[in-house]
Structures are given as C-alpha cells and as structure tokens.
C-alpha atoms as a PDB file:
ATOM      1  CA  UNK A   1      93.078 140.148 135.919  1.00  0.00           C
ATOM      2  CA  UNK A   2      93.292 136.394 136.312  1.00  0.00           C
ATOM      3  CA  UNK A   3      89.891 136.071 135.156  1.00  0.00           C
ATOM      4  CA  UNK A   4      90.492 137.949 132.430  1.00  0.00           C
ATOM      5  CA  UNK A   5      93.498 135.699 132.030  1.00  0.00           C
ATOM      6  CA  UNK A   6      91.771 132.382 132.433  1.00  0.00           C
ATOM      7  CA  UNK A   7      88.790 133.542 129.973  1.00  0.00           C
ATOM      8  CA  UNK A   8      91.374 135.000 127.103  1.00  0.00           C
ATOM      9  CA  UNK A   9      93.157 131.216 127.155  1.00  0.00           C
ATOM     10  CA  UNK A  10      89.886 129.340 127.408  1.00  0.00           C
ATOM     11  CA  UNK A  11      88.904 131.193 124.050  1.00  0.00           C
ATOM     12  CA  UNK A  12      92.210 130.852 122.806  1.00  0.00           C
ATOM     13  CA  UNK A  13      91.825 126.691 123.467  1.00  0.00           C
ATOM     14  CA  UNK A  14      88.214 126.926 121.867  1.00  0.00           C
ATOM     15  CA  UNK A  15      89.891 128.561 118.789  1.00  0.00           C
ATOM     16  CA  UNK A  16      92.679 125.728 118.635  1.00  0.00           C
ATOM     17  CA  UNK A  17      89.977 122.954 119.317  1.00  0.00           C
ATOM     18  CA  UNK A  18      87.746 124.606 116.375  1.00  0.00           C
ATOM     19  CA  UNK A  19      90.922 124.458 114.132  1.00  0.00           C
ATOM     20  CA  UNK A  20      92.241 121.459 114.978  1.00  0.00           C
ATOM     21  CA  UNK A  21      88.160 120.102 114.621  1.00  0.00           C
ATOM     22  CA  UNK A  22      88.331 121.491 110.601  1.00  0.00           C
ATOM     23  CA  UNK A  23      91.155 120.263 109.746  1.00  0.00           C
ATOM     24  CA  UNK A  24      90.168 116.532 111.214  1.00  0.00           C
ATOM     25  CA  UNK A  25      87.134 117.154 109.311  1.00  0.00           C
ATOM     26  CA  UNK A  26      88.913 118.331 105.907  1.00  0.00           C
ATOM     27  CA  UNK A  27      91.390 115.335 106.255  1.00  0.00           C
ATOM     28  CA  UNK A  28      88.404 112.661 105.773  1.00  0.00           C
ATOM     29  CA  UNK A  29      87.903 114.073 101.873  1.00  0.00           C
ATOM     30  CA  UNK A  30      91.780 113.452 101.360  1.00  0.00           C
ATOM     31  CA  UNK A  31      91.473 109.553  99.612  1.00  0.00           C
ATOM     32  CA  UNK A  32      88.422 110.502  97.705  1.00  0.00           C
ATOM     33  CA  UNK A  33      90.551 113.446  96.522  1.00  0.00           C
ATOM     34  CA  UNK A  34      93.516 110.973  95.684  1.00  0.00           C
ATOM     35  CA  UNK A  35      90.839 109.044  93.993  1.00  0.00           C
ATOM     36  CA  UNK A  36      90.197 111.603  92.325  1.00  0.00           C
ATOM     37  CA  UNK A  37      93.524 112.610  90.961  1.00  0.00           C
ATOM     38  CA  UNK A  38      94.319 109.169  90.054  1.00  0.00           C
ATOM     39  CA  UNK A  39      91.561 108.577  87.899  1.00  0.00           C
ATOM     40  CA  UNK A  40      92.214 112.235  86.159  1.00  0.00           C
ATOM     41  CA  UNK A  41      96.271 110.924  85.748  1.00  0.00           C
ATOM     42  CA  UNK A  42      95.387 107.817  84.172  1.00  0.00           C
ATOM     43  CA  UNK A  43      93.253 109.525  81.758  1.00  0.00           C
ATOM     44  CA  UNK A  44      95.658 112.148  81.330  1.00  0.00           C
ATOM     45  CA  UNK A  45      98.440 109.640  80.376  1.00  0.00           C
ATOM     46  CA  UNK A  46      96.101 107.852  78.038  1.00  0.00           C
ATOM     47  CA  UNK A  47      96.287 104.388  79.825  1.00  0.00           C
ATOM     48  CA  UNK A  48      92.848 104.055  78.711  1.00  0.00           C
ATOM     49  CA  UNK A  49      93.879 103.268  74.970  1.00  0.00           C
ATOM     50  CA  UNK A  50      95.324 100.475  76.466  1.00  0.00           C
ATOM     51  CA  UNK A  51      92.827  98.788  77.820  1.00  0.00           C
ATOM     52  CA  UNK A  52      90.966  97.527  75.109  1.00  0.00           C
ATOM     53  CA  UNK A  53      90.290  94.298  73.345  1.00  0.00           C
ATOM     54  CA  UNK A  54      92.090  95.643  70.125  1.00  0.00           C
ATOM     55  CA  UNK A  55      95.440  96.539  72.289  1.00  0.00           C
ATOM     56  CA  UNK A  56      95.243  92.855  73.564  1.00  0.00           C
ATOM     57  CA  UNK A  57      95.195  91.373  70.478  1.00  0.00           C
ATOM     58  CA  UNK A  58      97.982  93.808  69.493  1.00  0.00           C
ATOM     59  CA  UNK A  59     100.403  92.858  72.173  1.00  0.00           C
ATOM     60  CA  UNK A  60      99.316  89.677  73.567  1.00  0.00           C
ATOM     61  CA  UNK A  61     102.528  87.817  72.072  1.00  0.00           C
ATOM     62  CA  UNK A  62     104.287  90.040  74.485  1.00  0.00           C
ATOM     63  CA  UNK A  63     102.082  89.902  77.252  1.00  0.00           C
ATOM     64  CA  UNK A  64     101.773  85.609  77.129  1.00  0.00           C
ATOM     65  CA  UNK A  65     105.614  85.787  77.374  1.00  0.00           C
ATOM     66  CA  UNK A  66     105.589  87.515  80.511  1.00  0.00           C
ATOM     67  CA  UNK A  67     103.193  85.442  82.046  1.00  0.00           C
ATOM     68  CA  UNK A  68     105.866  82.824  81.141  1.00  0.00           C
ATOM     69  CA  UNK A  69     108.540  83.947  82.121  1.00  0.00           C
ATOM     70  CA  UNK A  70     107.152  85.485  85.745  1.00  0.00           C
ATOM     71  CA  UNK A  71     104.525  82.907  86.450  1.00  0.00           C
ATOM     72  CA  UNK A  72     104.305  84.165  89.993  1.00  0.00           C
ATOM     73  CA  UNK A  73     104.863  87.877  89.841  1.00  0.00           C
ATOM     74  CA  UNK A  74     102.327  88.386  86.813  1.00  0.00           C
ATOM     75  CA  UNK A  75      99.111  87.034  88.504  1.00  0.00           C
ATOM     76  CA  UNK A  76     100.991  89.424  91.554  1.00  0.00           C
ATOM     77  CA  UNK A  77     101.003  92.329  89.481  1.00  0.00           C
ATOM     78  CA  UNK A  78      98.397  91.964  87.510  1.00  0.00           C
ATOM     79  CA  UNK A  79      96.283  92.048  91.015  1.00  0.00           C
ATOM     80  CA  UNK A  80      97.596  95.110  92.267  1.00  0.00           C
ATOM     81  CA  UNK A  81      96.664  97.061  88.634  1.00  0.00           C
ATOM     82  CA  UNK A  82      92.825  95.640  88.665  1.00  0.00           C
ATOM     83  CA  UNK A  83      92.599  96.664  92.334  1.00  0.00           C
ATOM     84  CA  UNK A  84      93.581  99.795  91.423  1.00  0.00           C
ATOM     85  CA  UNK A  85      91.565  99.946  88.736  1.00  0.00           C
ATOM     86  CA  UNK A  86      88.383  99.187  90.644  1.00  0.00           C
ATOM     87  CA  UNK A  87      89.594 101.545  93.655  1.00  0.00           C
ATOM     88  CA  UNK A  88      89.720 104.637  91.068  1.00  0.00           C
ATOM     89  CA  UNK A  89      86.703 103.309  89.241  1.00  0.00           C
ATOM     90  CA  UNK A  90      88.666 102.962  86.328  1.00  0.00           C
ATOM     91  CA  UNK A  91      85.967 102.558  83.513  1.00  0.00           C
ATOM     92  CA  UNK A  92      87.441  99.100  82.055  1.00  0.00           C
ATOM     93  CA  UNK A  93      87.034  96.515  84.913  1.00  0.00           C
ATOM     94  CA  UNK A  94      85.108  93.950  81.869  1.00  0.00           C
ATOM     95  CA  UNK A  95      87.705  94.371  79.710  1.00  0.00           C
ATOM     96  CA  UNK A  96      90.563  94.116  82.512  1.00  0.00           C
ATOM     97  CA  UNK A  97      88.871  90.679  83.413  1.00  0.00           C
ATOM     98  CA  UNK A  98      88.784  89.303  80.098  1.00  0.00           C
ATOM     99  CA  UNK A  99      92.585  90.119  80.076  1.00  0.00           C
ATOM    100  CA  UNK A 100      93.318  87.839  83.453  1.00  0.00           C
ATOM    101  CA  UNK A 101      91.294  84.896  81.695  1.00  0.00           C
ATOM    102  CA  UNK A 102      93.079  85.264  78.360  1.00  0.00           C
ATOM    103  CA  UNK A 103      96.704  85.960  80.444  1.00  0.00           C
ATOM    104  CA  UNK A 104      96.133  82.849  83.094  1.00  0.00           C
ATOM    105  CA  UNK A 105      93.036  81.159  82.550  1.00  0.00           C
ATOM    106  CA  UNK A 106      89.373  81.023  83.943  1.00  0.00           C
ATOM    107  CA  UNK A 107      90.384  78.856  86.898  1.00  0.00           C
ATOM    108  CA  UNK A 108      93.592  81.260  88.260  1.00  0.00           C
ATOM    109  CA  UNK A 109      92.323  84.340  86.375  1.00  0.00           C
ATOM    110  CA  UNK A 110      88.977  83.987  88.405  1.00  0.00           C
ATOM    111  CA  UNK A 111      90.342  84.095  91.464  1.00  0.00           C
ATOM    112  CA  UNK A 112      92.794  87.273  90.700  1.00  0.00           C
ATOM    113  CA  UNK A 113      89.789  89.277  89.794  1.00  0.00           C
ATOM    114  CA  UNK A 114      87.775  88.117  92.420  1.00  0.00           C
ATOM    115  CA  UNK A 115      90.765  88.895  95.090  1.00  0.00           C
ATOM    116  CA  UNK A 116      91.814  92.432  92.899  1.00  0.00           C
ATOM    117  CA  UNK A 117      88.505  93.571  92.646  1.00  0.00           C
ATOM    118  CA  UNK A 118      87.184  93.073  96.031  1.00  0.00           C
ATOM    119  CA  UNK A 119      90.677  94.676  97.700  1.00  0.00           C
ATOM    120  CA  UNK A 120      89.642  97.815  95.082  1.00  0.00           C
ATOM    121  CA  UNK A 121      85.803  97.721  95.860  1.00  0.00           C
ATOM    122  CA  UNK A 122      86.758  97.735  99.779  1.00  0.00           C
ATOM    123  CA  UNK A 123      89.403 100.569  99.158  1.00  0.00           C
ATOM    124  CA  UNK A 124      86.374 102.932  97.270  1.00  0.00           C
ATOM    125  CA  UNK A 125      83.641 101.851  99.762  1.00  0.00           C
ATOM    126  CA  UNK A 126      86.207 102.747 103.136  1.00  0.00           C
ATOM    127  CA  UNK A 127      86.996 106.384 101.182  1.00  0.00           C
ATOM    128  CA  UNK A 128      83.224 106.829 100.418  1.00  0.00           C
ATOM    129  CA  UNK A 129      82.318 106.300 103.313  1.00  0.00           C
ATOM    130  CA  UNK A 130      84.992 108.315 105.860  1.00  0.00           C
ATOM    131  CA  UNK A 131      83.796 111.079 103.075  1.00  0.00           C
ATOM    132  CA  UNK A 132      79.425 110.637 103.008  1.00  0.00           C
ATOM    133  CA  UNK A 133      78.750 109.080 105.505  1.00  0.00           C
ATOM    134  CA  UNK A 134      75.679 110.006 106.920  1.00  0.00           C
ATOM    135  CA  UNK A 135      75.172 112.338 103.963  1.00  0.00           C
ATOM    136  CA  UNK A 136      72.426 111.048 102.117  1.00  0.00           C
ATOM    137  CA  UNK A 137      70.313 110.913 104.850  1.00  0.00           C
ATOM    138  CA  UNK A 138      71.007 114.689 106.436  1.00  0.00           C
ATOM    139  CA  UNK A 139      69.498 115.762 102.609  1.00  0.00           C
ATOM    140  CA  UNK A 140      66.830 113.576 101.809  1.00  0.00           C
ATOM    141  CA  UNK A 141      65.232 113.236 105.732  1.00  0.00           C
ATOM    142  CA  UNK A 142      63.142 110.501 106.544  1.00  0.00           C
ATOM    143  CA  UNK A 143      62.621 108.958 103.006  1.00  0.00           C
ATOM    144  CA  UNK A 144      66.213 107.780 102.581  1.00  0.00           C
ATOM    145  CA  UNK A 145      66.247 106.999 106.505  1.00  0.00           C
ATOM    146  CA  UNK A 146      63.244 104.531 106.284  1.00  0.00           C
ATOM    147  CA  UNK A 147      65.262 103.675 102.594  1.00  0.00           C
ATOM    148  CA  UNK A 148      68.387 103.171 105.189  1.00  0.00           C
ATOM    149  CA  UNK A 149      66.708 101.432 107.452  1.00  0.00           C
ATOM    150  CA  UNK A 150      65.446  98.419 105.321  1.00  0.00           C
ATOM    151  CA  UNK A 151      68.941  98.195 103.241  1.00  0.00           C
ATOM    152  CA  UNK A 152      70.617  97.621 107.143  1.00  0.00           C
ATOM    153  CA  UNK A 153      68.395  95.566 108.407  1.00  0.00           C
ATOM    154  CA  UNK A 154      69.722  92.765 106.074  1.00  0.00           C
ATOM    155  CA  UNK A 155      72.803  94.337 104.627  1.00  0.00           C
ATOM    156  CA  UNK A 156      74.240  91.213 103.226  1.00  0.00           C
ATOM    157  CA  UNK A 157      71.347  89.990 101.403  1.00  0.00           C
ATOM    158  CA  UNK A 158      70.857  93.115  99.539  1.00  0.00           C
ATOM    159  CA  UNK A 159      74.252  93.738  99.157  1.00  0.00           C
ATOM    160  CA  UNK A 160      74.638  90.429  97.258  1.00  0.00           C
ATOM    161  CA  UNK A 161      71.860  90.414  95.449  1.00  0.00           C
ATOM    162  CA  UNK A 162      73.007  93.701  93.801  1.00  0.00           C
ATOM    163  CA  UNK A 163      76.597  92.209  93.301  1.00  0.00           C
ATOM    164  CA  UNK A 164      74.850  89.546  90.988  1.00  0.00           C
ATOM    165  CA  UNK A 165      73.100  91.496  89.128  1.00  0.00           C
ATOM    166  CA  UNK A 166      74.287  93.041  86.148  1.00  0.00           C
ATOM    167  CA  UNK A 167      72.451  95.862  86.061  1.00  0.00           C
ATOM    168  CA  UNK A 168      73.931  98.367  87.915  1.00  0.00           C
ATOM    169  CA  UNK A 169      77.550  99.638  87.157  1.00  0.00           C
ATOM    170  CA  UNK A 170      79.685  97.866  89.666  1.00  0.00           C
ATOM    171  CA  UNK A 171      81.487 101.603  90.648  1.00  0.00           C
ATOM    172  CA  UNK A 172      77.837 102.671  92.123  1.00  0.00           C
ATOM    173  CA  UNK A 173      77.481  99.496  93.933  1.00  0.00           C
ATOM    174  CA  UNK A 174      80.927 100.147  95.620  1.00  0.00           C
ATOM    175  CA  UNK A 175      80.024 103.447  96.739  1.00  0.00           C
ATOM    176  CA  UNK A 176      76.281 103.321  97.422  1.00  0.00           C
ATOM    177  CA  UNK A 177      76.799 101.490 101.192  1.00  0.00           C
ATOM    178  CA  UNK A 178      78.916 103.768 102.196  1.00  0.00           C
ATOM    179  CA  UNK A 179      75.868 106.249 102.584  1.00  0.00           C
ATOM    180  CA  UNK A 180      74.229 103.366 105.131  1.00  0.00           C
ATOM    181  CA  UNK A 181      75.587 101.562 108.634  1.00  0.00           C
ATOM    182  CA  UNK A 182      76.796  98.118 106.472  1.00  0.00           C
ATOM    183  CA  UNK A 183      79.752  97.124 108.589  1.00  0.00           C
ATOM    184  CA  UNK A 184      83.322  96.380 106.683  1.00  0.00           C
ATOM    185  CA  UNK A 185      83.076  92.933 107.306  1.00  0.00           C
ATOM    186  CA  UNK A 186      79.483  92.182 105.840  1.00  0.00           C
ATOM    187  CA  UNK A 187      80.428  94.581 102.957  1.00  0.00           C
ATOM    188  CA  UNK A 188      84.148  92.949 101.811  1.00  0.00           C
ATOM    189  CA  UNK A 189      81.938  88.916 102.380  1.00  0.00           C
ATOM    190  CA  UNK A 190      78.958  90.469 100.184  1.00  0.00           C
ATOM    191  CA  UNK A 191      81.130  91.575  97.828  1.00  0.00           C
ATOM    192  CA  UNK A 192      83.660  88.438  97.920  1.00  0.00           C
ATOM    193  CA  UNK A 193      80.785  86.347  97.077  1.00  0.00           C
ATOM    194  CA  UNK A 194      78.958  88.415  94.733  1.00  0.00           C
ATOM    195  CA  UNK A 195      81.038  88.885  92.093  1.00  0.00           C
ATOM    196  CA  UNK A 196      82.719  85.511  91.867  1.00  0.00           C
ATOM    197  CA  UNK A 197      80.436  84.096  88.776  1.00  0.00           C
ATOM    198  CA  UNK A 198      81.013  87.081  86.848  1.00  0.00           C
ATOM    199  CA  UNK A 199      84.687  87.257  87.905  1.00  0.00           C
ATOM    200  CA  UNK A 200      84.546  83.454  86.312  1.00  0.00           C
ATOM    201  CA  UNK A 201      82.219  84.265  83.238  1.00  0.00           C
ATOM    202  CA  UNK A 202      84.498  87.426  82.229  1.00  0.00           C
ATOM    203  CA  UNK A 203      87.880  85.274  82.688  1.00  0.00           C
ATOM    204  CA  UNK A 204      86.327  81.976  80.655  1.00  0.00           C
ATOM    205  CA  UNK A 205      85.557  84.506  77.921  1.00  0.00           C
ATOM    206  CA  UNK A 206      89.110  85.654  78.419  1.00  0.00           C
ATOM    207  CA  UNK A 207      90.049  82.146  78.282  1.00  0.00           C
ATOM    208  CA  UNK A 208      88.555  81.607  74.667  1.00  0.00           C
ATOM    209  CA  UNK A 209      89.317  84.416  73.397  1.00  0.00           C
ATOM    210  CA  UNK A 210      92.331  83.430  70.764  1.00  0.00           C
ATOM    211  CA  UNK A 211      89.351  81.717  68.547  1.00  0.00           C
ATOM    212  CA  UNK A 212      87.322  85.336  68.801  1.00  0.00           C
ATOM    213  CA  UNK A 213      90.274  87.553  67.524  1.00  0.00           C
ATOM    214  CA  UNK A 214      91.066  85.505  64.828  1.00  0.00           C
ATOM    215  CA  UNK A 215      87.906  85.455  63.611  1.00  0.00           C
ATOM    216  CA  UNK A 216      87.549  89.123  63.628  1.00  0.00           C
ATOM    217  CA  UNK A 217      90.628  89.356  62.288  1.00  0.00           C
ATOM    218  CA  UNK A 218      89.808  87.332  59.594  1.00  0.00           C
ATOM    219  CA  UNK A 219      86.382  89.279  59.042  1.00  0.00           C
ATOM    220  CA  UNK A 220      88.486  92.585  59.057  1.00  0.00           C
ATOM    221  CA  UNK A 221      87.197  94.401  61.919  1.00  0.00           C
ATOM    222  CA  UNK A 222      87.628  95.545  65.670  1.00  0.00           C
ATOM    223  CA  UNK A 223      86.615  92.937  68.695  1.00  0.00           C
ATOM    224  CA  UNK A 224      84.015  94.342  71.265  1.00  0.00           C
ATOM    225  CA  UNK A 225      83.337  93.474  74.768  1.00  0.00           C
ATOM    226  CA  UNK A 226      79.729  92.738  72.759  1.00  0.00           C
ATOM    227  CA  UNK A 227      80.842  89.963  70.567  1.00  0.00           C
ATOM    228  CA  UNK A 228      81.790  87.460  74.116  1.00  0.00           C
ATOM    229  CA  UNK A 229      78.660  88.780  75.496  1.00  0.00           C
ATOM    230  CA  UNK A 230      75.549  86.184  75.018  1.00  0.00           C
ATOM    231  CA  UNK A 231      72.088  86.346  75.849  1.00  0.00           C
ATOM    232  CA  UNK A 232      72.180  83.164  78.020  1.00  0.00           C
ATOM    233  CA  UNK A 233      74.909  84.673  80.471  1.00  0.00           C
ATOM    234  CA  UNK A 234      72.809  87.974  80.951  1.00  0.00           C
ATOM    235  CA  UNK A 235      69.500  85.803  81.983  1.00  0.00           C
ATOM    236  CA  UNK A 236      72.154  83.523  84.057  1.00  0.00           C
ATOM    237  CA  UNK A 237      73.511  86.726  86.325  1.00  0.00           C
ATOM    238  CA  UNK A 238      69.561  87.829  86.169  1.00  0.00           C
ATOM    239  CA  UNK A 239      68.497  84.521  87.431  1.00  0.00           C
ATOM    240  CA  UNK A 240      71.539  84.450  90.228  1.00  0.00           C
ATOM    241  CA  UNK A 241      70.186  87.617  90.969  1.00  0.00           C
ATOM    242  CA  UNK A 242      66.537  86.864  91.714  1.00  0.00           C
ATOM    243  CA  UNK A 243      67.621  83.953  93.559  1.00  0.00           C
ATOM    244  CA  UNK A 244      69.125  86.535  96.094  1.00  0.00           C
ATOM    245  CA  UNK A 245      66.820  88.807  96.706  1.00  0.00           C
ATOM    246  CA  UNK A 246      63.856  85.961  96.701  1.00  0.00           C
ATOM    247  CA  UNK A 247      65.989  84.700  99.517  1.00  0.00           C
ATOM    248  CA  UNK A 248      66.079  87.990 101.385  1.00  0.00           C
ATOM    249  CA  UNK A 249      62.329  88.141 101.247  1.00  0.00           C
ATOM    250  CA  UNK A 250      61.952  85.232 102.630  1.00  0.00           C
ATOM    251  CA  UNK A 251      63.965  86.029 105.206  1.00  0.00           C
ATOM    252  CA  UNK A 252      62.463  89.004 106.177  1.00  0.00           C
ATOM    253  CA  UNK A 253      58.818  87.882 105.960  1.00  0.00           C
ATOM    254  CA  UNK A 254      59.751  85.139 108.480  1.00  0.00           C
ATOM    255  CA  UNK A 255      61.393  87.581 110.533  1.00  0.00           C
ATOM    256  CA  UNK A 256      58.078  89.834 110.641  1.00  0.00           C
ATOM    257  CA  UNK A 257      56.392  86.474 111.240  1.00  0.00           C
ATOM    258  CA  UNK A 258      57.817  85.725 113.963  1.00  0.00           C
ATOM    259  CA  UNK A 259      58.056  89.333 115.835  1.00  0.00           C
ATOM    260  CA  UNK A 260      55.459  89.826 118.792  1.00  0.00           C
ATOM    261  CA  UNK A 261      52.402  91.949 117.959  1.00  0.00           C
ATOM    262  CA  UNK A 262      52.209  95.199 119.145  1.00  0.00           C
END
C-alpha cells in the first residue's frame, strides 16, 4: 500500500509539474498577444486617420499651442505615444517623426524619436523574442543555424548596418534578432545608434514642413510622406549603410586572419 501510495502522488506531482510547465510555456505568448490586441484597437478606433500629413496640417494650430503651453510634458507625451507606436508596429512611425520635428524641432524632436523609438523597438524585440526564440532555427535546421551563426558572431555590426539602411521596414528589423542569441544590451546600443540620422532627417523634414503645406495648399492637393522625400537622402542612408557593413567585413576578415590554422 505505501508504494502504491508513494507512486499515485509521484504521478500526481508529474501531472502538476506538466501543468504548471504549460502554462509557464503559454504565459511567454501573452505580450505578443497584447501586441496584438493593441494594434487591432488602434485600428479599430480609427487612430490611423490621424496620423497623416493632411490631419497635421488640419490641426497643427492646436497642436503648436500645446507644445506651448506644456513645453515639458509634450516632448513627455509625445515619447510615450511613438514608443508605443513602434512597440505595436504601428504602420506610421515616418509620419509620427515628421510630427516631433514639425511639433519641437530637428534638434529636440531628434532626440524624442530616437529615445521613443528605441524604448518601442526594445519592447517588440524582448516580446519576440520570450515568444520565437529559438524558432527559426528548430524549422529551417542547419541553414538558418549556419545563417545564425554568422549574424551572432558580430551582432552589432550587422545589427547597425541594417538600422541604416532604409530598405527594410524598421518593424522586421525589430523582430528579426529575436530569432538569434543578440544580447539586450548589443541590441538596444545597435539600435540607439542606428536610427539616429534618420530620426534627424525625418524631424528636419518635420522642421520645414510649414513651407511644404502651404505650397500644397496653394497647388490644391494632399501632402505625402513622398513630397519631403529626396533622392539625395535615400543614397545618404544607402551610403551610411555600406559604410557599416564594409566595416563589419573588415572586421571579420581580420578576425579569420588572424585565427590559427587548423
């Protein structure tokens, strides 16, 4: 009987453990699944009409007074909403940026974006990866594991040199090292770094905008993110961009150099 006993409560603690293992294991989906939600609310309530070049131009008399009249708790709150933003990949992070130039200027509306979006970014990339991690590779085998292998071996360098570049949409770039080992700290300094000369290029746009709406008032038509973009700033994030990644083959072939042979 008492081995009976002992055997019926050593299942019994196997059941509890295999419970209490699913549930831990269930719990790490829970921010992506707030994510989630808040991305479907803000749709649902619309907030994306409002975050548009055409809704700035319609209330920027009100939004310029409250920048006056809360000169510290606008740049505050304005933060918190494109960290948000970012963590919910909120489709309108260009359009959010040109707001902080137009709202504070490039110099103070720089540095919000670069501090709002890199909270967000790090918010995303910590959900991601308590949700993937390790995903990727378990599907794809030892492709994405060599793949793996090469993007850790110099996390930051990569990392940055995608941050520059505006190629990719900044959303994948958040979540993408979360399927590899890149350690928080080289992943919020990566990202910190990155983005600060488009976090500057969007808000001097921003900050010269006035001159843009008028004109397209005056021509009778809507504003696009299109009409700030030139030519010479694309090549300027492509050239930041090569810079990068020439310097993280450089440092890798030196690093193979100077390896012992086999």
């Amino acid at each position: 009987m008492i081995e009976v006993e002992t055997e019926g409560k050593a299942d019994d603690s196997r059941a509890e453990g295999g419970s209490a293992g699913t549930k831990k294991g269930l719990g790490r989906f829970i921010p992506i699944v707030l994510i989630v939600a808040a991305l479907a609310l803000a749709y649902f309530f619309g907030l994306h009409r409002y975050v548009s070049l055409s809704a700035l131009a319609d209330y920027r008399d009100t939004l310029n007074g409250f920048v006056e009249n809360w000169p510290i708790l606008a740049p505050l709150g304005y933060g918190l909403i494109y960290a948000l933003a970012v963590a919910i990949s909120f489709p309108a992070a260009s359009v959010l940026s040109i707001f902080g130039g137009f709202l504070f200027g490039w110099f103070v509306g720089g540095i919000v974006i670069a501090v709002g979006a890199t909270l967000g970014a790090t918010i995303l990339f910590l959900a991601a990866r308590g949700a993937m991690a390790g995903t990727l590779r378990k599907k794809l085998g030892g492709a994405a594991d060599k793949f793996a292998k090469g993007f850790e071996s110099d996390a930051f360098g990569y990392l940055l040199a995608l941050r520059l570049a505006p190629v990719f949409p900044f959303f994948v770039i958040n979540i993408a090292p979360a399927f590899f080992n890149v350690p928080l700290r080289t992943y919020v300094l990566a990202t910190a770094i990155g983005i600060l000369p488009g976090c500057f290029a969007y808000a001097w746009l921003g900050a010269g905008l006035d001159a843009t709406l008028m004109s397209a008032a005056e021509a009778g038509r809507e504003i696009g993110v299109g009409d700030l973009i030139t030519t010479e700033l694309l090549i300027a994030f492509g050239a930041l961009s090569a810079v990068a990644l020439l310097g993280t083959l450089v440092a890798r072939h030196r690093r193979l150099k100077t390896q012992p042979a086999a």
